[in-house]
PDB file of N, CA and C in Angstrom:
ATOM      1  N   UNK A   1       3.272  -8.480  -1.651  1.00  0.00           N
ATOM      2  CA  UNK A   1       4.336  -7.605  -1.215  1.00  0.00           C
ATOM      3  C   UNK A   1       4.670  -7.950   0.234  1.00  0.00           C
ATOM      4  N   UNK A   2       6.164  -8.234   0.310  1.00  0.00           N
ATOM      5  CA  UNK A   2       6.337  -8.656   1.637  1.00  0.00           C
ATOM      6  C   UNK A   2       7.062  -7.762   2.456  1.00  0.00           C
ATOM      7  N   UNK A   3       7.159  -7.683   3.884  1.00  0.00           N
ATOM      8  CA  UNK A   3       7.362  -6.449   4.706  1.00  0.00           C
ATOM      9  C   UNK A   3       9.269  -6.462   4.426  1.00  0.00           C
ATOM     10  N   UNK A   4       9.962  -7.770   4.111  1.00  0.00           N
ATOM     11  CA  UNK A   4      10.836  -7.551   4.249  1.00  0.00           C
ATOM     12  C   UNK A   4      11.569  -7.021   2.494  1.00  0.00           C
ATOM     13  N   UNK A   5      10.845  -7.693   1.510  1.00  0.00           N
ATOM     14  CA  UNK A   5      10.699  -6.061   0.267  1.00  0.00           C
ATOM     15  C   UNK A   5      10.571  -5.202   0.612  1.00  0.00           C
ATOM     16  N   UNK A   6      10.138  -4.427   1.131  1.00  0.00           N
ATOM     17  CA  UNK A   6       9.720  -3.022   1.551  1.00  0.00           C
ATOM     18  C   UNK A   6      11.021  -2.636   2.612  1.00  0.00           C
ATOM     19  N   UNK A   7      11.504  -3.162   3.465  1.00  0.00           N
ATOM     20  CA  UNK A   7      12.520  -2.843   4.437  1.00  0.00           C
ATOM     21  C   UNK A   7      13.508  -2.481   3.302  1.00  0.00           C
ATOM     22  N   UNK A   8      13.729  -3.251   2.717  1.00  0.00           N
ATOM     23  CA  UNK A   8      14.926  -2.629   1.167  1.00  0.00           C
ATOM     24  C   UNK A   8      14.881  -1.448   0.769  1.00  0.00           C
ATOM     25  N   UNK A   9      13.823  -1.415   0.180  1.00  0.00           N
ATOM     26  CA  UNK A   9      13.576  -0.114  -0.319  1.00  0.00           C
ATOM     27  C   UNK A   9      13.866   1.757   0.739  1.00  0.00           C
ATOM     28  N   UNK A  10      14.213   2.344  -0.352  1.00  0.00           N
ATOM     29  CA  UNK A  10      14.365   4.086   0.365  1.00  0.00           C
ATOM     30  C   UNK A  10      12.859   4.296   0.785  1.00  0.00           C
ATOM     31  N   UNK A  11      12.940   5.153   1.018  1.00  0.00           N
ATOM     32  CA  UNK A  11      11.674   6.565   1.540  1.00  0.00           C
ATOM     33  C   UNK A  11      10.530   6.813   0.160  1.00  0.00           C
ATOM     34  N   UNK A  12      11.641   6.634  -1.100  1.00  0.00           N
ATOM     35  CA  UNK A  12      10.861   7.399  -1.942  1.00  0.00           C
ATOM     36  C   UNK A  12      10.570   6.714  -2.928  1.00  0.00           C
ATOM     37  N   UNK A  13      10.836   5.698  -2.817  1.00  0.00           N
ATOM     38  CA  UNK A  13      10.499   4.277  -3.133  1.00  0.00           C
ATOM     39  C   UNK A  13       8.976   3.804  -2.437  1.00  0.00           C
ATOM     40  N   UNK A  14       9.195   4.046  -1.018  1.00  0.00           N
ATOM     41  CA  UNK A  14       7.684   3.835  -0.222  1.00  0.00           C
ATOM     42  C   UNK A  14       7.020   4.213  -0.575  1.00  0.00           C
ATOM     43  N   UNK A  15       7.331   5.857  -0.881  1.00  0.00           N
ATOM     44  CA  UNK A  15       5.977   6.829  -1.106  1.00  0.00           C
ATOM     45  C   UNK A  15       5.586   6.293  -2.210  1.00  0.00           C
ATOM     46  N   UNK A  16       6.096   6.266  -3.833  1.00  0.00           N
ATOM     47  CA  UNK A  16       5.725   5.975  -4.505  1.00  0.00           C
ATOM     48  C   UNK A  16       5.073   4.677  -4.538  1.00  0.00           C
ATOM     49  N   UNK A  17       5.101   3.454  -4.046  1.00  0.00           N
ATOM     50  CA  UNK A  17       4.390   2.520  -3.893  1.00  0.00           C
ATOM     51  C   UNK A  17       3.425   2.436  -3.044  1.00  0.00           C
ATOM     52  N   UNK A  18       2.898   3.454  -1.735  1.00  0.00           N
ATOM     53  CA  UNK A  18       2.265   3.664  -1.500  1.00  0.00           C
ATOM     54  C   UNK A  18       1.421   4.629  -2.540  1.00  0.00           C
ATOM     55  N   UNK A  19       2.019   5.450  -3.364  1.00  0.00           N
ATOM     56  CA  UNK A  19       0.958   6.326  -3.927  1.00  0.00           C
ATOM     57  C   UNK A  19       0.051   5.523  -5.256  1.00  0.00           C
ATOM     58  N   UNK A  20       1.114   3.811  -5.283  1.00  0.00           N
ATOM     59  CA  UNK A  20      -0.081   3.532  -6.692  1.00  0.00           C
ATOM     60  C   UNK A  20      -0.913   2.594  -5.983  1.00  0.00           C
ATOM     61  N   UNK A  21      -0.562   2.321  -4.645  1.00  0.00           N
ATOM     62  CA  UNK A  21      -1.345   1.542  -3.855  1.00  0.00           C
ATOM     63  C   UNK A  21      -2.929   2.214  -3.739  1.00  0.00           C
ATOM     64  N   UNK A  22      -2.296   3.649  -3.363  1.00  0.00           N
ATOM     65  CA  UNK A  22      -3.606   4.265  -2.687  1.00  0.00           C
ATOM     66  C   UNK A  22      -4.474   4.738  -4.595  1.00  0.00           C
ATOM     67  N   UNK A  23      -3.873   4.464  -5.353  1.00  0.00           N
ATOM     68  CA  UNK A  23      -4.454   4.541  -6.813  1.00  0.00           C
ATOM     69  C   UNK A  23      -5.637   3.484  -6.957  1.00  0.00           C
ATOM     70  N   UNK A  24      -4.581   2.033  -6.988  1.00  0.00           N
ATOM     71  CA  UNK A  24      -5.238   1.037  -6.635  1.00  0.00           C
ATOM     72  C   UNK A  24      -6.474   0.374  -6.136  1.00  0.00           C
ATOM     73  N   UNK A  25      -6.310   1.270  -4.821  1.00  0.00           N
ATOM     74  CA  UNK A  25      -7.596   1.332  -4.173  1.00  0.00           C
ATOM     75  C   UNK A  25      -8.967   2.283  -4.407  1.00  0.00           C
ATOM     76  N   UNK A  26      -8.663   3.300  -4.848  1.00  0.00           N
ATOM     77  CA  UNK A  26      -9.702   4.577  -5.721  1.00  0.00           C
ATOM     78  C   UNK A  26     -10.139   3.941  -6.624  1.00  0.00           C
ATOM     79  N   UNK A  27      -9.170   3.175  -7.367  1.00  0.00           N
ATOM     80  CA  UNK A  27      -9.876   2.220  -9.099  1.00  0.00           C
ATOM     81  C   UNK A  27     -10.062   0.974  -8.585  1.00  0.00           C
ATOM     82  N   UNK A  28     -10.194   0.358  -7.132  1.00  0.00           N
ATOM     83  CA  UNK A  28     -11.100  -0.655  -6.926  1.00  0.00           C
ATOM     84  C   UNK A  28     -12.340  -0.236  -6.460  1.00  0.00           C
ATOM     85  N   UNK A  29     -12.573   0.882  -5.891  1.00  0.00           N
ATOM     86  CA  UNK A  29     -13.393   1.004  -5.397  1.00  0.00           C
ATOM     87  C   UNK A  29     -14.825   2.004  -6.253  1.00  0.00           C
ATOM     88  N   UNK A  30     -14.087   2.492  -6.893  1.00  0.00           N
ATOM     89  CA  UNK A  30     -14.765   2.927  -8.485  1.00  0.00           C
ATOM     90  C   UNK A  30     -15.902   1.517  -8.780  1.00  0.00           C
ATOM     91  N   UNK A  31     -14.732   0.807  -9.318  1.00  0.00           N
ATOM     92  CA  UNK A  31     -15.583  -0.534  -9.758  1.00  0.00           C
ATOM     93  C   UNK A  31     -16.656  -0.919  -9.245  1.00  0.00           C
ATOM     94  N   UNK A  32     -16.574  -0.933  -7.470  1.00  0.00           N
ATOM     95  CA  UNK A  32     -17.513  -1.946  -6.627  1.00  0.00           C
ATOM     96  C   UNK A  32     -18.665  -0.671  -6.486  1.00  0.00           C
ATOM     97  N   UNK A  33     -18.398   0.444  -6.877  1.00  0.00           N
ATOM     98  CA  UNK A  33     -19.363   1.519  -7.055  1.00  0.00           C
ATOM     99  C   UNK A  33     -20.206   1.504  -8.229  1.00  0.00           C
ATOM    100  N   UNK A  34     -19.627   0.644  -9.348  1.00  0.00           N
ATOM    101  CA  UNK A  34     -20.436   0.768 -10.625  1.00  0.00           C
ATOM    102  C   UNK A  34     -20.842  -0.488 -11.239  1.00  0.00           C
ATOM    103  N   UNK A  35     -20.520  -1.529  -9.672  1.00  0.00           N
ATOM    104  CA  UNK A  35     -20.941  -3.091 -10.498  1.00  0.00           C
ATOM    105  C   UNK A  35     -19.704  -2.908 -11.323  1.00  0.00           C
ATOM    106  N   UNK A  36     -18.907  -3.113 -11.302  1.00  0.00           N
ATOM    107  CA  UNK A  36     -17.916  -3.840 -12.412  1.00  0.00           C
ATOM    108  C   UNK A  36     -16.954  -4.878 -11.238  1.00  0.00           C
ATOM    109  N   UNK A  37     -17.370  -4.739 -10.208  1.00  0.00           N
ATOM    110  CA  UNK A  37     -16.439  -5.333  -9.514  1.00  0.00           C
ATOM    111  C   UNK A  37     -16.168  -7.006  -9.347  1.00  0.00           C
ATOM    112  N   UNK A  38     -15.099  -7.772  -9.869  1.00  0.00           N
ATOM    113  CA  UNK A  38     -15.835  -9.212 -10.179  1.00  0.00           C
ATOM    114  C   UNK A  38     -14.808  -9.989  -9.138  1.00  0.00           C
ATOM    115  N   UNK A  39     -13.411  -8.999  -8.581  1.00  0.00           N
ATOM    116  CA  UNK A  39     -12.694  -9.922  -7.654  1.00  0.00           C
ATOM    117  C   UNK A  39     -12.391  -8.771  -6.158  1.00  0.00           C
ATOM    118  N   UNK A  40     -13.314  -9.672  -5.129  1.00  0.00           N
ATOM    119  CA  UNK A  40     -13.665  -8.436  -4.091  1.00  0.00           C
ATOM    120  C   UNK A  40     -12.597  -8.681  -3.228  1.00  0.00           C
ATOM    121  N   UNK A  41     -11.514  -9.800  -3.363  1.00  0.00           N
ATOM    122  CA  UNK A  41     -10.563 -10.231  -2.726  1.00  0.00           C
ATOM    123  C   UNK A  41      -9.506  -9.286  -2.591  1.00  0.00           C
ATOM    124  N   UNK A  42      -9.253  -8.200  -3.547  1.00  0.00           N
ATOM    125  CA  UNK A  42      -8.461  -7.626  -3.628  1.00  0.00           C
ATOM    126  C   UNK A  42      -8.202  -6.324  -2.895  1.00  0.00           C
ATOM    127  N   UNK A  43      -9.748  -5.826  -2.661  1.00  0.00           N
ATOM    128  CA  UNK A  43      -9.557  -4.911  -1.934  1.00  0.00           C
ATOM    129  C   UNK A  43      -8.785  -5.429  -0.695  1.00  0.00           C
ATOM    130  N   UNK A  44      -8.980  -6.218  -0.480  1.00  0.00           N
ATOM    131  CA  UNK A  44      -8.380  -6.852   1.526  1.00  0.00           C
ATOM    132  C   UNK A  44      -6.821  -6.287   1.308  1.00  0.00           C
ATOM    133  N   UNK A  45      -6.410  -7.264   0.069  1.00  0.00           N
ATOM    134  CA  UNK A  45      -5.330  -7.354  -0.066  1.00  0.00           C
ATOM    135  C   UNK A  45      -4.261  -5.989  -0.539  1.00  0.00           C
ATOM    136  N   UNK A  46      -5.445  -4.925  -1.202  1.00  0.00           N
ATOM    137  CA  UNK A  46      -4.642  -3.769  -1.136  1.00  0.00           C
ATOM    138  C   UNK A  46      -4.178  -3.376  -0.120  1.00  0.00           C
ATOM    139  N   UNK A  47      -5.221  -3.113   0.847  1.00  0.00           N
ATOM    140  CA  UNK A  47      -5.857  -2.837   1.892  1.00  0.00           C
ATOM    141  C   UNK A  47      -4.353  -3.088   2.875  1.00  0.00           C
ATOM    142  N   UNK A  48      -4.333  -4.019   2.922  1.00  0.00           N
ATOM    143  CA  UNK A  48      -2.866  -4.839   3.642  1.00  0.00           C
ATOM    144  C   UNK A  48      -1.923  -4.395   3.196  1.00  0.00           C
ATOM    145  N   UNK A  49      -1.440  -4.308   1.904  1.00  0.00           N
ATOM    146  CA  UNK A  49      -0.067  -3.548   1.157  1.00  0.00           C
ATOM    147  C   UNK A  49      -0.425  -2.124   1.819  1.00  0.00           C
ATOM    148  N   UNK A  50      -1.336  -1.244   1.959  1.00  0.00           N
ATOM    149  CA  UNK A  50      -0.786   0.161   2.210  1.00  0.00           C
ATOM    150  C   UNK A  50      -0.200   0.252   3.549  1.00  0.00           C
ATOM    151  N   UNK A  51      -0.983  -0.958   4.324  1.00  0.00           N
ATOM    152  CA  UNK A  51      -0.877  -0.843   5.975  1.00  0.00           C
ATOM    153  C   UNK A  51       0.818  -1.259   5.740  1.00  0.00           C
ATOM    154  N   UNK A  52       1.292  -2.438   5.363  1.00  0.00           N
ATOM    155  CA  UNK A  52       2.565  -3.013   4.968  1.00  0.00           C
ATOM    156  C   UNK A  52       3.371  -1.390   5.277  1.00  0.00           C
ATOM    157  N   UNK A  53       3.107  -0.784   4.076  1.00  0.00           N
ATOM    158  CA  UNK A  53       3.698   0.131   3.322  1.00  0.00           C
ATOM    159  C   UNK A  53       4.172   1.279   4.728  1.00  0.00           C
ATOM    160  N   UNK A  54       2.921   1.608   4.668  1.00  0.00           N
ATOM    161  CA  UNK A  54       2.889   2.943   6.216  1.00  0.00           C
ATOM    162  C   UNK A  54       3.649   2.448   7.263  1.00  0.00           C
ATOM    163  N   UNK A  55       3.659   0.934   7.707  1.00  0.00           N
ATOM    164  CA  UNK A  55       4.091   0.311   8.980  1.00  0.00           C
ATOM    165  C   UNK A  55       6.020   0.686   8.802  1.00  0.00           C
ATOM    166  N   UNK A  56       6.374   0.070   7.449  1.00  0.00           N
ATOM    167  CA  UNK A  56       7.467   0.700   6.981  1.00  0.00           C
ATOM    168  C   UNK A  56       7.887   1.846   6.999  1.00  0.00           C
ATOM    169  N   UNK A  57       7.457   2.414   6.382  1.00  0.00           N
ATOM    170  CA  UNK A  57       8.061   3.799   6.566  1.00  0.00           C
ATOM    171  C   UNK A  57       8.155   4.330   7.594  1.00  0.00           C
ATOM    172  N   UNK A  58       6.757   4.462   8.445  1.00  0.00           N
ATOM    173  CA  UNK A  58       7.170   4.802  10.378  1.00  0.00           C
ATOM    174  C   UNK A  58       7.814   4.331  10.780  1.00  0.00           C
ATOM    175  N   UNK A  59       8.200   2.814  10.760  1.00  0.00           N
ATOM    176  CA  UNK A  59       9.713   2.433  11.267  1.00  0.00           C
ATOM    177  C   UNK A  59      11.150   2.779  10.860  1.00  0.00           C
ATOM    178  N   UNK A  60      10.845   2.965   9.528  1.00  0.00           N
ATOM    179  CA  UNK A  60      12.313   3.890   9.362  1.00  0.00           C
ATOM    180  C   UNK A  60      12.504   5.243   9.577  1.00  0.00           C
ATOM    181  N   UNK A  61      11.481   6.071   9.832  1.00  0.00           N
ATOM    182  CA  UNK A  61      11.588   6.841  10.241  1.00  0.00           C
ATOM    183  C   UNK A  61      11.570   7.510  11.831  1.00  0.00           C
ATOM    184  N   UNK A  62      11.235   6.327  12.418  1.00  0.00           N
ATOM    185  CA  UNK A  62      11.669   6.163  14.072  1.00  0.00           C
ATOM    186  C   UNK A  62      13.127   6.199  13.977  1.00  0.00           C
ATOM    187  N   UNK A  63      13.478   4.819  13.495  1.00  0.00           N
ATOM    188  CA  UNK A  63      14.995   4.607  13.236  1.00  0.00           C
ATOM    189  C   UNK A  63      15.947   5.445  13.085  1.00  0.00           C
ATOM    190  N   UNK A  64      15.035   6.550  12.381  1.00  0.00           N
ATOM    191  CA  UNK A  64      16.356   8.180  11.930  1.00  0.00           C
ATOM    192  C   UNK A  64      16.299   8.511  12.902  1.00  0.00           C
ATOM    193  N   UNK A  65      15.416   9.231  13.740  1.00  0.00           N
ATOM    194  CA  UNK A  65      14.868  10.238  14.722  1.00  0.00           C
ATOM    195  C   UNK A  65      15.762   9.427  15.808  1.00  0.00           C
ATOM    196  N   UNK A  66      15.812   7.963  15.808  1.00  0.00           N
ATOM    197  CA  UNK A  66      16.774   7.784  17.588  1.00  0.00           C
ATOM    198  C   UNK A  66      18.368   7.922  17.429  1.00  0.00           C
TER     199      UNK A  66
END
């Protein structure tokens, strides 16, 4: 997911991709809690999409506010 996908997108578009992000991350981390976990790469990489995600949205929402 790239920052300038995300610049496209509305508000509620973010949230929702932040909210299966932060899913994402609960059912990776399940896994690495029960040994099922077999690709640990991914957490990073969620990890990075939510930051992506949040960095977005605070900037558009600076953007309204000036």
């Amino acid at each position: 997911m790239k920052a300038s996908e995300l610049r496209e997108k509305t508000q509620t578009e973010l949230r929702d991709a932040l909210h299966e992000l932060l899913k994402e991350q609960f059912n990776l981390r399940m896994q690495r809690g029960t040994g099922q976990f077999s690709r640990p790469h991914l957490m990073k990489d969620v990890r990075r999409n939510i930051a992506r995600v949040r960095t977005v949205m605070n900037q558009k929402r600076q953007a309204g506010e000036a």
